[in-house]
Protein backbone atom coordinates (compact mmCIF):
# COMPACT_ATOMS: atom_id res chain seq x y z
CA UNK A 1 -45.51 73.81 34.51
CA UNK A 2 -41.66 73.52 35.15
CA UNK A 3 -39.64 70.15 33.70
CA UNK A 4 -36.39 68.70 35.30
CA UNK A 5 -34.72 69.93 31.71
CA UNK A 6 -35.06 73.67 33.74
CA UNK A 7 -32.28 71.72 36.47
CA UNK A 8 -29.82 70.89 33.93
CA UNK A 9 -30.19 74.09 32.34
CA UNK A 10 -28.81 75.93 34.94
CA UNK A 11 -26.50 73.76 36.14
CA UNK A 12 -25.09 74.31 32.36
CA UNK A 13 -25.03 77.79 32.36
CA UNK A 14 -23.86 78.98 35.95
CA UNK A 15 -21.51 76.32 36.86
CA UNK A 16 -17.97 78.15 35.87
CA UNK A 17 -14.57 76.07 35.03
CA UNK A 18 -13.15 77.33 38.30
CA UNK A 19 -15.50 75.14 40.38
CA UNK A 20 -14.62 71.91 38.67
CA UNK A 21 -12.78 69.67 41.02
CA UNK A 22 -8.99 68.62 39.85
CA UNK A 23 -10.48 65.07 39.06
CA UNK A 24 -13.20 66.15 36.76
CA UNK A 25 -10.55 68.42 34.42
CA UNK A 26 -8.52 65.23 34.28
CA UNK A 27 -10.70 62.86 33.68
CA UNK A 28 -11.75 64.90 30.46
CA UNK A 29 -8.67 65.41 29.48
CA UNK A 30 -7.73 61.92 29.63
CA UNK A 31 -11.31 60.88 27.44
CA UNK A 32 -10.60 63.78 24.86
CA UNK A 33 -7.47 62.42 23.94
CA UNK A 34 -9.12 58.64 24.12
CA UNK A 35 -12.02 59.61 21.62
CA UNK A 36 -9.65 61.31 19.41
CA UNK A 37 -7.48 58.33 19.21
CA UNK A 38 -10.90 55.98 19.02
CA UNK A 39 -11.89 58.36 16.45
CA UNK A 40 -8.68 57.96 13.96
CA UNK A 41 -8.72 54.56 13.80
CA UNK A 42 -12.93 54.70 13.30
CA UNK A 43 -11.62 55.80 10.06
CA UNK A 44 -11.78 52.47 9.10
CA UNK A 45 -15.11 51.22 10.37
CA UNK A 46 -17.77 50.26 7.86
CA UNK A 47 -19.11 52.76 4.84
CA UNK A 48 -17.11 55.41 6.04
CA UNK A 49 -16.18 56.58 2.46
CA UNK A 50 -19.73 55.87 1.58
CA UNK A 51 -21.02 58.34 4.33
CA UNK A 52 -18.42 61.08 3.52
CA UNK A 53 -19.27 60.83 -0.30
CA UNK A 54 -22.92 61.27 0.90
CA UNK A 55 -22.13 64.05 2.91
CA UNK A 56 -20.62 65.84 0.27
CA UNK A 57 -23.43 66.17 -1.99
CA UNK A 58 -25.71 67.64 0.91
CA UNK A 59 -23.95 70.78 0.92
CA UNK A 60 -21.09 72.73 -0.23
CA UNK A 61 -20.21 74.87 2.95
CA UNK A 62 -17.05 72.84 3.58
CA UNK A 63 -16.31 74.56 7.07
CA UNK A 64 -15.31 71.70 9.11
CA UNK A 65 -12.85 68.69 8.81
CA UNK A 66 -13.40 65.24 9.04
CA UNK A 67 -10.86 63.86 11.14
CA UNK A 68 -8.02 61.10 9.32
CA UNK A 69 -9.01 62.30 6.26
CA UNK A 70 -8.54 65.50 3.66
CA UNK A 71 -12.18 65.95 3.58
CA UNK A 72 -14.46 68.87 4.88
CA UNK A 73 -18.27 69.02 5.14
CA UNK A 74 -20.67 71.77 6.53
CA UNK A 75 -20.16 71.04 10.26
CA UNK A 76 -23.36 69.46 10.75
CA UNK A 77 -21.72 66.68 8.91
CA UNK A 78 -18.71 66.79 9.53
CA UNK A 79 -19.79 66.55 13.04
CA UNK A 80 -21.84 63.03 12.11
CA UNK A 81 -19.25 61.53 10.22
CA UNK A 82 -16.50 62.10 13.23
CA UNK A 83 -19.15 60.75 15.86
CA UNK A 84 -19.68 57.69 14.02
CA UNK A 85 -16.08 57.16 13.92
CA UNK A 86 -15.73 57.73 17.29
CA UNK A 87 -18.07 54.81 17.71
CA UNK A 88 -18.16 52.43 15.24
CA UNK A 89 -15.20 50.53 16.61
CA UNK A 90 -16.99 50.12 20.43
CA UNK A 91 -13.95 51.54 21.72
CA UNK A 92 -15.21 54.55 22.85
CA UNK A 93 -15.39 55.22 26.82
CA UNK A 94 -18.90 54.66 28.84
CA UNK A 95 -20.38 55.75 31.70
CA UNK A 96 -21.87 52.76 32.40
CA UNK A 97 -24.67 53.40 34.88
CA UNK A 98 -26.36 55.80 32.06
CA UNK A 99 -25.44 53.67 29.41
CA UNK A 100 -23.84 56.50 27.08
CA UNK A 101 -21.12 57.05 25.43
CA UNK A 102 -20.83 60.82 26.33
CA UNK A 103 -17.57 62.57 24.82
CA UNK A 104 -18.12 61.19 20.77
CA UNK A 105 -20.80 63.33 20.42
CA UNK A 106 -19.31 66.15 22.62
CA UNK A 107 -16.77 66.23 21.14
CA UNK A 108 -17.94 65.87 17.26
CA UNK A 109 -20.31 69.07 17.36
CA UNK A 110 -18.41 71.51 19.25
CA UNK A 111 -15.02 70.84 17.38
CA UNK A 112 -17.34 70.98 13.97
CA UNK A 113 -18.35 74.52 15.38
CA UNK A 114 -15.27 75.60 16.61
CA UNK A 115 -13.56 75.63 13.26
CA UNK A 116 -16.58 77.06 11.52
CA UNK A 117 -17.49 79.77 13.88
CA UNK A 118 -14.01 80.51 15.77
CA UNK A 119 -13.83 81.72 19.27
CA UNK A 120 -13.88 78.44 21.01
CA UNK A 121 -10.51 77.98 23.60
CA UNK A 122 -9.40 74.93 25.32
CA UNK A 123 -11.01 75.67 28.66
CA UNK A 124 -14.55 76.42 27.12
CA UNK A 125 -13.81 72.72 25.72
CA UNK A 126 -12.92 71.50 28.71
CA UNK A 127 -15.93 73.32 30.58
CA UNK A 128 -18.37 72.14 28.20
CA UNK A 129 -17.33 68.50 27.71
CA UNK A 130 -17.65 68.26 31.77
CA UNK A 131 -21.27 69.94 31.34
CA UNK A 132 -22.14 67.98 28.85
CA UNK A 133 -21.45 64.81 30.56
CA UNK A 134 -23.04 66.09 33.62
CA UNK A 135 -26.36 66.61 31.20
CA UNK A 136 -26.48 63.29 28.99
CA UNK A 137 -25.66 61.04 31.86
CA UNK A 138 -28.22 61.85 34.41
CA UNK A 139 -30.64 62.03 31.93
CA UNK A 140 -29.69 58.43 31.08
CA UNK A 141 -28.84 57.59 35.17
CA UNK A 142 -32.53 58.76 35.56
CA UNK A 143 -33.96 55.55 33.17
CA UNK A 144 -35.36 52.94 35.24
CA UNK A 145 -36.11 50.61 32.16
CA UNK A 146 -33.45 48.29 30.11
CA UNK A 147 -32.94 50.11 26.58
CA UNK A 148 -35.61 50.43 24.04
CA UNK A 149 -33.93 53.34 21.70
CA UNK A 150 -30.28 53.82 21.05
CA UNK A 151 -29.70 55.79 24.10
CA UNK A 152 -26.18 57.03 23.43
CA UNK A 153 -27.75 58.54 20.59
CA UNK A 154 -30.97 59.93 22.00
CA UNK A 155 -29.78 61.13 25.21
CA UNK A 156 -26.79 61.19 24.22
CA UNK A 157 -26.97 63.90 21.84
CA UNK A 158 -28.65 66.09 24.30
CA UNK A 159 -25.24 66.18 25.77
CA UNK A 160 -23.91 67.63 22.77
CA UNK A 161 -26.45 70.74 22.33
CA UNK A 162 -25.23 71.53 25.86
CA UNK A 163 -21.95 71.66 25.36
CA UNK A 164 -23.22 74.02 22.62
CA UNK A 165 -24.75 76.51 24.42
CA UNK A 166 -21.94 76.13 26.60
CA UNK A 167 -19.31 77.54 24.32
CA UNK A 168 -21.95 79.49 22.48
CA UNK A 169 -22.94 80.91 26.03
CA UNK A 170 -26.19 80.48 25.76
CA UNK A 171 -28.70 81.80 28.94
CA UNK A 172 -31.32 79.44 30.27
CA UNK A 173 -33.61 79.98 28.18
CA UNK A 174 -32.38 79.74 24.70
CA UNK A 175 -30.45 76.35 26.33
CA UNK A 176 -33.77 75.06 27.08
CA UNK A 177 -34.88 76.37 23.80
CA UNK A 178 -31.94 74.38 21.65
CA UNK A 179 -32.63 71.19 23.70
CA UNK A 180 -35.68 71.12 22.59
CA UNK A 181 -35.25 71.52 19.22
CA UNK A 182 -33.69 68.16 19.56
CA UNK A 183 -35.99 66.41 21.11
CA UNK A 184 -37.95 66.79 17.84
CA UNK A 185 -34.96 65.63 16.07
CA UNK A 186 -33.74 62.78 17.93
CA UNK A 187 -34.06 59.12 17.54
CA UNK A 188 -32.27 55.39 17.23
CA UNK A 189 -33.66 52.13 17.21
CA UNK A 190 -32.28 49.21 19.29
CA UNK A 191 -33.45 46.77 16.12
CA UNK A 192 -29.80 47.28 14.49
CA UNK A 193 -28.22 47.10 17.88
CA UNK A 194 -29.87 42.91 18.06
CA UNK A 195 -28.87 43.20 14.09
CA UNK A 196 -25.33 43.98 14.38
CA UNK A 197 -25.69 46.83 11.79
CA UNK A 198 -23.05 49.12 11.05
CA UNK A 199 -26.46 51.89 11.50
CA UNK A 200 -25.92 51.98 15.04
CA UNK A 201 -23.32 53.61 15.38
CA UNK A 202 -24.28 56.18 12.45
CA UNK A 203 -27.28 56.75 15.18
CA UNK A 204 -25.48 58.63 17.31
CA UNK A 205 -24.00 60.47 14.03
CA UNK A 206 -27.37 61.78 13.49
CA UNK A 207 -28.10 62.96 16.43
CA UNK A 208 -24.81 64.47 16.80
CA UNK A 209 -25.60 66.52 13.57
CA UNK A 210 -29.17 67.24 14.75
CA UNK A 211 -27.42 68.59 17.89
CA UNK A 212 -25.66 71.25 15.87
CA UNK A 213 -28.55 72.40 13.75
CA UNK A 214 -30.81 72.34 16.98
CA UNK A 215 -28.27 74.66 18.39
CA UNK A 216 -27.91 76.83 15.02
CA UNK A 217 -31.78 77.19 14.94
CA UNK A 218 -31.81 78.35 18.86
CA UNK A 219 -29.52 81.20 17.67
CA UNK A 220 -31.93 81.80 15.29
CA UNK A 221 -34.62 83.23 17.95
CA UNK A 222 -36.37 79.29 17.05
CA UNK A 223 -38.00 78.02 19.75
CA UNK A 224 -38.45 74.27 21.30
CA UNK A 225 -40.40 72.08 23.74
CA UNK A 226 -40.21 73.30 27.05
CA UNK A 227 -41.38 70.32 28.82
CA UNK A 228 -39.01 68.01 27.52
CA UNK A 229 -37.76 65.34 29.98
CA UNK A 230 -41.24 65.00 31.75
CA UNK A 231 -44.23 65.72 29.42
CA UNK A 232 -46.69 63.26 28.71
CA UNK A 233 -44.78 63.07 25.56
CA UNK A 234 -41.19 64.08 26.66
CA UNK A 235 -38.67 62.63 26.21
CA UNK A 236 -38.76 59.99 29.46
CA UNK A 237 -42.22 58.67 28.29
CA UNK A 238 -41.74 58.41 24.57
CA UNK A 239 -37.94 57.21 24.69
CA UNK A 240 -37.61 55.24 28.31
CA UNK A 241 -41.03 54.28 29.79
CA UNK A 242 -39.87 55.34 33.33
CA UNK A 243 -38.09 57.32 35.04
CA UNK A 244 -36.38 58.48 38.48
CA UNK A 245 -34.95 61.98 38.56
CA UNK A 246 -34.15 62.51 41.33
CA UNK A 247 -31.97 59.34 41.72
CA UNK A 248 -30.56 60.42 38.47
CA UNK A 249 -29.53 63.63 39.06
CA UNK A 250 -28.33 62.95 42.71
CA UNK A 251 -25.19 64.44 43.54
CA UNK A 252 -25.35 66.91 40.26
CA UNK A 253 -22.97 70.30 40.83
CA UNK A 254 -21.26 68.22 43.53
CA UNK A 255 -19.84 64.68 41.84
CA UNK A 256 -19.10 64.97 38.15
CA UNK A 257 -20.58 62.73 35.80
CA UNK A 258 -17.04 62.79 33.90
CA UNK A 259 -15.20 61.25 37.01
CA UNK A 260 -17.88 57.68 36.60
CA UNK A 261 -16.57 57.46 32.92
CA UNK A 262 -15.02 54.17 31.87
CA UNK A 263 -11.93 53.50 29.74
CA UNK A 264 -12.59 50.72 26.77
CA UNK A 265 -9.38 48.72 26.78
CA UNK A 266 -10.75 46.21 23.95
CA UNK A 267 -12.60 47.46 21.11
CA UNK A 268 -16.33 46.01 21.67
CA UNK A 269 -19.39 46.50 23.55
CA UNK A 270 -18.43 47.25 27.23
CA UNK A 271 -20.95 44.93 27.98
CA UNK A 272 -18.56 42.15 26.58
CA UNK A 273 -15.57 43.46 28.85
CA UNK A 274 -16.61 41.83 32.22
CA UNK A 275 -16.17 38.51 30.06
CA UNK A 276 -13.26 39.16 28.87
CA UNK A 277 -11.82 40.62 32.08
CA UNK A 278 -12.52 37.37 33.88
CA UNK A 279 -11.71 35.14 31.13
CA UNK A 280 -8.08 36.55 31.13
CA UNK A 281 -7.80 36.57 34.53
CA UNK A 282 -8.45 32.76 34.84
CA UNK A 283 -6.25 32.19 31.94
CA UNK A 284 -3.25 34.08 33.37
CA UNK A 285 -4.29 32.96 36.60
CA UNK A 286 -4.34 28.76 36.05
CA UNK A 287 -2.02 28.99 32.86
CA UNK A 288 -5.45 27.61 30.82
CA UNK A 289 -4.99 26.49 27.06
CA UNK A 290 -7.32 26.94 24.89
CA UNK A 291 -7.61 24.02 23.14
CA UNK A 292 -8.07 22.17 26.94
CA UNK A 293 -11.39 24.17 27.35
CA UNK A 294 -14.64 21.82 27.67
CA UNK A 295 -16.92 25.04 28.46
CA UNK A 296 -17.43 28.86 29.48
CA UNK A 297 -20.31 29.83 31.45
CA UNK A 298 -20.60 33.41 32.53
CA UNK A 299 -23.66 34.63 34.56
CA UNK A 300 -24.51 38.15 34.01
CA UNK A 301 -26.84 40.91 34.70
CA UNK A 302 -30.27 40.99 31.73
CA UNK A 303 -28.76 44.08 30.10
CA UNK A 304 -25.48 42.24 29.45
CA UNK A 305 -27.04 39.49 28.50
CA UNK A 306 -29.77 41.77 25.97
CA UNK A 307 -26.45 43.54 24.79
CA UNK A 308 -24.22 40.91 24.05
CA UNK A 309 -25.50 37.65 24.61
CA UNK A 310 -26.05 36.67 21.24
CA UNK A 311 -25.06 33.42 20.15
CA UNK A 312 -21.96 32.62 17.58
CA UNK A 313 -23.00 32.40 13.74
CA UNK A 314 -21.56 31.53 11.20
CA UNK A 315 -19.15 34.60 9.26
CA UNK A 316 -20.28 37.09 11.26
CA UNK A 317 -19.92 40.70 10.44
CA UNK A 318 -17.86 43.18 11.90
CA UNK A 319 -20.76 44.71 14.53
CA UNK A 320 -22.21 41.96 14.90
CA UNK A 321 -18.84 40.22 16.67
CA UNK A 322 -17.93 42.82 18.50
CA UNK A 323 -21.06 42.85 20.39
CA UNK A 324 -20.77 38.57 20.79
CA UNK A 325 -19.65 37.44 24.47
CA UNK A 326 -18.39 33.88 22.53
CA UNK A 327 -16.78 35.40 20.34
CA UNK A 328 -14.94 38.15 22.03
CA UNK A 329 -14.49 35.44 24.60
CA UNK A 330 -12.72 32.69 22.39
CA UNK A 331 -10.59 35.22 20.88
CA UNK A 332 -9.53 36.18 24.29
CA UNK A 333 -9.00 32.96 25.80
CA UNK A 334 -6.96 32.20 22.40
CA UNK A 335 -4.89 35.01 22.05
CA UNK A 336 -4.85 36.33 25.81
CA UNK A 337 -5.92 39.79 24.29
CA UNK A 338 -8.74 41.08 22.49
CA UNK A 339 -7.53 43.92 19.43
CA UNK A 340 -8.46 45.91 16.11
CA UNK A 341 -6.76 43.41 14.32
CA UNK A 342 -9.23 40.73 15.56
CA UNK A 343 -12.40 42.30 13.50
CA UNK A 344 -10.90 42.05 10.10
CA UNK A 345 -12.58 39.49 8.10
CA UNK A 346 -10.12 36.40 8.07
CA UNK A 347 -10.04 36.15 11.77
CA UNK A 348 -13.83 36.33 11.57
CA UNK A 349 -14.27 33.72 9.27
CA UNK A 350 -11.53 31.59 11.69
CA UNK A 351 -13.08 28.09 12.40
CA UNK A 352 -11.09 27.44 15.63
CA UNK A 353 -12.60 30.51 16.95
CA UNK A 354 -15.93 29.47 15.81
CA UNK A 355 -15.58 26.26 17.39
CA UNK A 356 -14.59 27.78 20.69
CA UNK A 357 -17.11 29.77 21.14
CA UNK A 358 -19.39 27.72 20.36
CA UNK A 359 -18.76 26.20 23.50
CA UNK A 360 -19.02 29.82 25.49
CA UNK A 361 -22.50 30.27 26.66
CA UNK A 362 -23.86 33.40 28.25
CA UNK A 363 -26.56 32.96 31.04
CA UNK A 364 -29.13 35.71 32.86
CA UNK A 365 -28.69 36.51 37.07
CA UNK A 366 -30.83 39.00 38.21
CA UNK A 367 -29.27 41.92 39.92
CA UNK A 368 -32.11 44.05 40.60
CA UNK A 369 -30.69 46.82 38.32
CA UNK A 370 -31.67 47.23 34.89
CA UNK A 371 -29.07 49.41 33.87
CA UNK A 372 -26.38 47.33 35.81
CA UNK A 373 -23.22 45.91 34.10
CA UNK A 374 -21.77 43.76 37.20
CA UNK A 375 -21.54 41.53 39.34
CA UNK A 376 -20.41 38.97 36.64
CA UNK A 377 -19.67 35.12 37.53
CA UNK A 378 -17.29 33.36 34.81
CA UNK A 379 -16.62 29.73 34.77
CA UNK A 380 -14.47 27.88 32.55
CA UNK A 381 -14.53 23.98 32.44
CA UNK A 382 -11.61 21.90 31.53
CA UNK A 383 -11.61 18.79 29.80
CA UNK A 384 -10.01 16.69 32.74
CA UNK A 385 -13.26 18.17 34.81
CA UNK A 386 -11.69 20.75 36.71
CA UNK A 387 -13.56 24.38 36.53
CA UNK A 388 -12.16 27.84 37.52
CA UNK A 389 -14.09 30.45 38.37
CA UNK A 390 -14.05 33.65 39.08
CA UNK A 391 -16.42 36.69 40.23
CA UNK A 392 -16.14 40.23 38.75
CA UNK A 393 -17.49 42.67 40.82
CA UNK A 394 -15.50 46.01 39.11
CA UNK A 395 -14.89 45.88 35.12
CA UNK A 396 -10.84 46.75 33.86
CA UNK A 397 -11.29 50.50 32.90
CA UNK A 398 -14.09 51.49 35.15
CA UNK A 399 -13.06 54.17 37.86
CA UNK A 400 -12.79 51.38 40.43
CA UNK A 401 -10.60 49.91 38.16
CA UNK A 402 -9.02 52.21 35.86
CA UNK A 403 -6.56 52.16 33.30
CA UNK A 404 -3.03 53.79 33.99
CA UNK A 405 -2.02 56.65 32.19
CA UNK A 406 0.88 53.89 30.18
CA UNK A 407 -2.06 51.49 28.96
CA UNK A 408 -4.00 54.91 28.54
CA UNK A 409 -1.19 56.50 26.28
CA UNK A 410 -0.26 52.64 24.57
CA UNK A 411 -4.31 52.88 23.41
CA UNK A 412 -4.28 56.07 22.04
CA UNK A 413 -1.17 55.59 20.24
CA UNK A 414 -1.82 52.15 18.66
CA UNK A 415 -5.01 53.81 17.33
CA UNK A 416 -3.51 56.75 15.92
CA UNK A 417 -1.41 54.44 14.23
CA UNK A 418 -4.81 52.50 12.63
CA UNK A 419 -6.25 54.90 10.64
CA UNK A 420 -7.21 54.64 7.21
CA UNK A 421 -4.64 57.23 5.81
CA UNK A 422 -1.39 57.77 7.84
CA UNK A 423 -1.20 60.30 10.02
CA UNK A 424 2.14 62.17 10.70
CA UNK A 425 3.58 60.08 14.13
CA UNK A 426 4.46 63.29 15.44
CA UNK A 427 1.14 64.73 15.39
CA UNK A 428 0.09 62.33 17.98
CA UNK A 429 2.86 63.17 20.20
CA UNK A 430 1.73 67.08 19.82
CA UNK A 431 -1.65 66.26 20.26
CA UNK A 432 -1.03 64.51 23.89
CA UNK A 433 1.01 67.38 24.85
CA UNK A 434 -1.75 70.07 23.63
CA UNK A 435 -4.56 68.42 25.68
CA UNK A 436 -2.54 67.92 28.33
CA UNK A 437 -2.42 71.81 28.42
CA UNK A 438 -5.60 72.39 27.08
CA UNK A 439 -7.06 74.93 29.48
CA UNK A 440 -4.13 77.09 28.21
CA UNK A 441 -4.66 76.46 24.79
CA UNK A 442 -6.62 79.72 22.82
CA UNK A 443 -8.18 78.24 19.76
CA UNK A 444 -9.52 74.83 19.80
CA UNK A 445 -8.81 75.18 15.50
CA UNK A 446 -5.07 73.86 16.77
CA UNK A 447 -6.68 70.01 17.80
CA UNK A 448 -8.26 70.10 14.39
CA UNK A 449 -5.23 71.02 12.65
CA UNK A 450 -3.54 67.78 14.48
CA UNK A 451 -6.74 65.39 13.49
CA UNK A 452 -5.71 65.44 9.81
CA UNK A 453 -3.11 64.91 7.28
């Protein structure tokens, strides 16, 4: 009995660079060079030392690097530690109708490979980050239910073991064979998600390292599940509840998943940026105060408002605020920006902020799409009576809306900037330059080189 896995499978494997439109090799080039920067200053994210000490005492094949730091791990590791710093910050870019953040895990286990294997060039990088995408994103496009598991790590990391057998040029079958391998392995609960645990974002670190070993054991002659999207206990029924695949995978070897990608231009859960968005758009707009503001009401679709519609509470952590509409929203109604610097713990603990958004409340409109971001309706009352409003249809950083390559660069170099350990300025600068050229580039080993001190 065939499985839609068999369709992605061979989209992986005969699809060549040379067919990629223009638009697809930029847009990965431009969200290689944002998760790198994301990554470096993930260096800082929560029980990062604590998960590289771990790390090291699972194994003493040090063949991989772990990026802003001196450490190596066996790549399976290293490939989970630099996925979760990719992530742990929320700053990583979406494609928001799957609802995965595609290129941390992509980009984690082939680079892990790469230096531990060799052989890997800058256009089988580019080809399999575009394939990849392509893979983990209409498997996620295909969910017709809200989120249940952590799905940038579950289906998520099925993007990863294809950009594996991408570059490890895989056939069909030993593809279909590594992918699923993971499906045994994969997992993520949305519990820490509602919890604001710093374990979400390790989630898609697992599954980032399971995607390597799934791919190692495929190599092996191992074999997986062949009926893995729709068995009775594939991975649509056991991870989503329902499905549509061929509304998911409409349009697949014709418009590249890569090219829907959004930019993160605040670091927190995309979910939060509509709010924001509109909120400094009315402030800019009306020249709003802060300390004038009465209320904030913004209407938004149930998966917004499941993401990041928790309340304000008192000292909250780290995760927990960057996935909080009042707070993200009284910081940005404050300040008139949302930044790094705006998760450390004083400005957490800040009482004015507290205050304010305790007066931001975050309310449901049905918009017939679970997995639907926008339309968004923001409000903000003054004290004298008057409201503005405004209605978000497009998100800042989406493709309808995107980022120029300035704010693009300005990100990416404020972030290499954030890391835990400094990283030599001039790296940076080399490191644009080199993936701006990356097709050319014969050993992906030279990106690592640049990713630590």
């Amino acid at each position: 009995m065939s499985d839609a896995i068999e369709r992605l499978a061979a989209h992986l494997v005969e699809t060549s660079f040379e067919r990629m439109s223009p638009d697809a090799i930029t847009a990965a080039k431009t969200f290689i060079l944002d998760t790198f920067g994301v990554a470096i200053a993930g260096t800082t994210g929560p029980h990062v030392p604590e998960l590289i000490s771990t790390a090291k005492g699972w194994g003493s094949d040090a063949t991989a690097s772990v990026w802003g730091s001196r450490e190596r791990l066996p790549a399976p590791h290293a490939a989970m530690v630099n996925a979760y710093q990719a992530h742990n910050s929320e700053f990583d870019a979406i494609h928001e109708a799957a609802v995965i953040h595609p290129l941390a895990s992509i980009l984690a286990s082939v680079l892990a490979v790469a230096e531990r294997d060799g052989g890997i060039t800058g256009r089988d990088l580019l080809t399999a980050a575009v394939l990849g995408v392509d893979v983990s994103c209409s498997i996620g496009m295909a969910s017709t239910e809200t989120l249940k598991f952590f799905r940038p790590a579950t289906a998520g990391s099925f993007g990863a073991v294809a950009a594996l057998a991408r570059v490890r040029e895989f056939d069909v079958e030993k593809t279909i064979d590594a992918l699923g391998i993971q499906l045994g392995q994969i997992g993520g609960t949305m519990q820490v998600h509602e919890e604001g645990s710093p374990l979400l974002g390790m989630q898609l670190g697992f599954c980032t390292r399971s995607a390597v070993m799934s791919s190692d054991m495929a190599v092996a002659g191992i074999s997986g599940a062949r009926r893995i999207l729709e068995g009775d206990y594939g991975y649509f029924a056991l991870f989503e509840g329902g499905s549509d695949i061929e509304s998911g995978f409409a349009g697949l070897c014709e418009d590249w998943r890569i090219c829907d990608v959004s930019h993160k231009p605040f670091p927190s859960g995309r979910a939060t940026h509509g709010v924001i968005d509109g909120i400094l758009t009315l402030r800019e707009r009306h020249a709003i105060d802060a300390s004038e503001v009465a209320a904030v009401r913004a209407f938004v679709p149930p998966l917004v408002h499941q993401l990041t519609g928790r309340p304000m509470i008192a000292d909250p952590g780290v995760n927990y605020a960057r996935l909080c509409i009042p707070y993200v929203g009284a910081v940005a109604l404050q300040r008139g920006a949302v930044g790094i610097a705006d998760f450390q713990s004083a400005r957490l603990r800040d009482q004015g902020t507290a205050a304010l958004a305790s007066r931001i409340m975050v309310e449901i409109q049905d918009v017939g799409d679970p997995n639907a971001l926008v339309p968004q309706r923001i409000e903000i009352e003054m004290t004298d009576g008057t409201i503005h409003a405004v209605d978000m249809a497009e998100v800042i950083g989406s493709p309808a809306k995107p980022l120029s390559r300035e704010r693009h660069l300005e990100k990416f170099r404020e972030n290499w900037k954030s890391g835990a350990i400094a990283l030599v300025g001039d790296r940076g600068e080399q490191l644009i330059e080199l993936v701006d050229r990356l097709e050319d580039v014969e050993d992906c080993c030279e990106i690592a080189k640049l990713l630590v001190p």
